[in-house]
Protein backbone atom coordinates (compact mmCIF):
# COMPACT_ATOMS: atom_id res chain seq x y z
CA UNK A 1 15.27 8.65 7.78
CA UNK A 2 16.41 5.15 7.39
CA UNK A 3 13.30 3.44 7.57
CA UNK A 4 12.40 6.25 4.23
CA UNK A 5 15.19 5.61 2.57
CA UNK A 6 14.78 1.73 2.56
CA UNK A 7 11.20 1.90 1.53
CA UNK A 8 11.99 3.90 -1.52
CA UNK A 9 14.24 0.74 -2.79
CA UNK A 10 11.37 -1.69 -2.67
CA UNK A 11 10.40 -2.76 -5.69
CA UNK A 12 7.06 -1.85 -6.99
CA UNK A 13 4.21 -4.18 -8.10
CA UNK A 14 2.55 -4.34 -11.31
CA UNK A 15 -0.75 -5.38 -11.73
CA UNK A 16 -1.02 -8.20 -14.27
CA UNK A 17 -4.52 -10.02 -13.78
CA UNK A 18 -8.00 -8.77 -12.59
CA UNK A 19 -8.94 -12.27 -11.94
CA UNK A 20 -12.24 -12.01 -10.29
CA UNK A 21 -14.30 -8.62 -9.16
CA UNK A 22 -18.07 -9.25 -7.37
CA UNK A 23 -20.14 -6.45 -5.76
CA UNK A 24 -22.91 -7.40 -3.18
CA UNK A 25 -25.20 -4.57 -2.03
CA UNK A 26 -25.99 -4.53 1.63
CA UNK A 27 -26.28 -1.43 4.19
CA UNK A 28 -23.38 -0.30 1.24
CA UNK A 29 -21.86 -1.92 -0.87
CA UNK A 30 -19.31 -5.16 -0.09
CA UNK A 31 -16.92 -5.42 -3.23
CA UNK A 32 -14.53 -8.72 -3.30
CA UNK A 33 -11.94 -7.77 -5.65
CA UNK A 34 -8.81 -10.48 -6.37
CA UNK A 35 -6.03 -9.84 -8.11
CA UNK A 36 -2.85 -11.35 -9.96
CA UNK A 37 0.70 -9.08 -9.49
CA UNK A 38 4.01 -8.80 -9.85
CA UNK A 39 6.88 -7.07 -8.78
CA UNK A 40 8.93 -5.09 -10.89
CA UNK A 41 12.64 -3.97 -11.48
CA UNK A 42 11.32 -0.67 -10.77
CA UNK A 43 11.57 0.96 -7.52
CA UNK A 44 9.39 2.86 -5.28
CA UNK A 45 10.65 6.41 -5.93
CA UNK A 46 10.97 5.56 -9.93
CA UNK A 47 7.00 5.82 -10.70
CA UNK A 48 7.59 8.46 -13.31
CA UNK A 49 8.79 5.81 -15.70
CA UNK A 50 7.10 4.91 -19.04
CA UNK A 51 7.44 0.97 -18.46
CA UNK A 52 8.44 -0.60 -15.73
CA UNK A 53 9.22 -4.69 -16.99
CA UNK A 54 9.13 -7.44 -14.63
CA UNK A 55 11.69 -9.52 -12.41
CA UNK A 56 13.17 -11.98 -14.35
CA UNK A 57 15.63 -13.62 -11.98
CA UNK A 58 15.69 -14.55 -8.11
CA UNK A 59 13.83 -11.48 -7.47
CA UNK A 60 10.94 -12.78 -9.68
CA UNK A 61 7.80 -12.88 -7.76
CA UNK A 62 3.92 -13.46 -8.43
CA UNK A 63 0.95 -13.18 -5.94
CA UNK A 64 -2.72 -13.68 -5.51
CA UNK A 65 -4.56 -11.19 -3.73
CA UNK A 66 -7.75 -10.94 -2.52
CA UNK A 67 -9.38 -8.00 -0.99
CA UNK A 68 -13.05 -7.24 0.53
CA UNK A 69 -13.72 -3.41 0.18
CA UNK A 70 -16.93 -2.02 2.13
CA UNK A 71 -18.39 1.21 0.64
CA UNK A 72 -21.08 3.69 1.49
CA UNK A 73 -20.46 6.24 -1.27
CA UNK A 74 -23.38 8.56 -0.21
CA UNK A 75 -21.88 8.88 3.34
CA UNK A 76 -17.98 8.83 1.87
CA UNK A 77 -17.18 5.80 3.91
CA UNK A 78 -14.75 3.50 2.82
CA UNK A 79 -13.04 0.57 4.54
CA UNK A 80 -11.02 -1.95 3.88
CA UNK A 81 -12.35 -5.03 5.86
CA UNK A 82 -9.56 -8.09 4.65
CA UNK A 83 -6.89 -8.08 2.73
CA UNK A 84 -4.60 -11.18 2.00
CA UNK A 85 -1.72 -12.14 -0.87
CA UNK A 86 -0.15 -15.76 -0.85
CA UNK A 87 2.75 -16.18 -2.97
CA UNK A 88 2.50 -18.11 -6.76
């Protein structure tokens, strides 16, 4: 119950940049998505707000993330092969 209840005070991440997005067709399909976000004064259990503004102080963080997504949409089969984020 702990472990729940300290989860639902993370903050939540906004997405702010779709900073580069390339598909290569194989045996499926290999997409290599990276994004720019940023986390939020808005926690995890407070989704159902209309806005949700950014850190502004200490708490202020940006990352980088790049993911590679493997996809054989005909079979539903979907994995994610890497993912990786590196603080800005």
């Amino acid at each position: 119950m702990e472990m729940k209840a300290r989860g639902l005070r993370l903050p939540l991440l906004l997405l702010l940049v779709t900073v580069v997005v390339m598909a290569k067709l194989t045996t499926g399909v290999e997409y290599l998505v990276t994004v720019k976000i940023g986390r939020t004064k808005c926690k995890k259990n407070e989704t159902k707000k209309a806005t949700c503004p950014l850190q502004s102080n200490t708490l202020k963080k940006s990352l980088i993330c790049s993911s590679l997504i493997y996809s054989v949409p005909w079979m539903d089969c979907y994995h994610l092969w890497n993912n990786s984020c590196q603080e800005i």
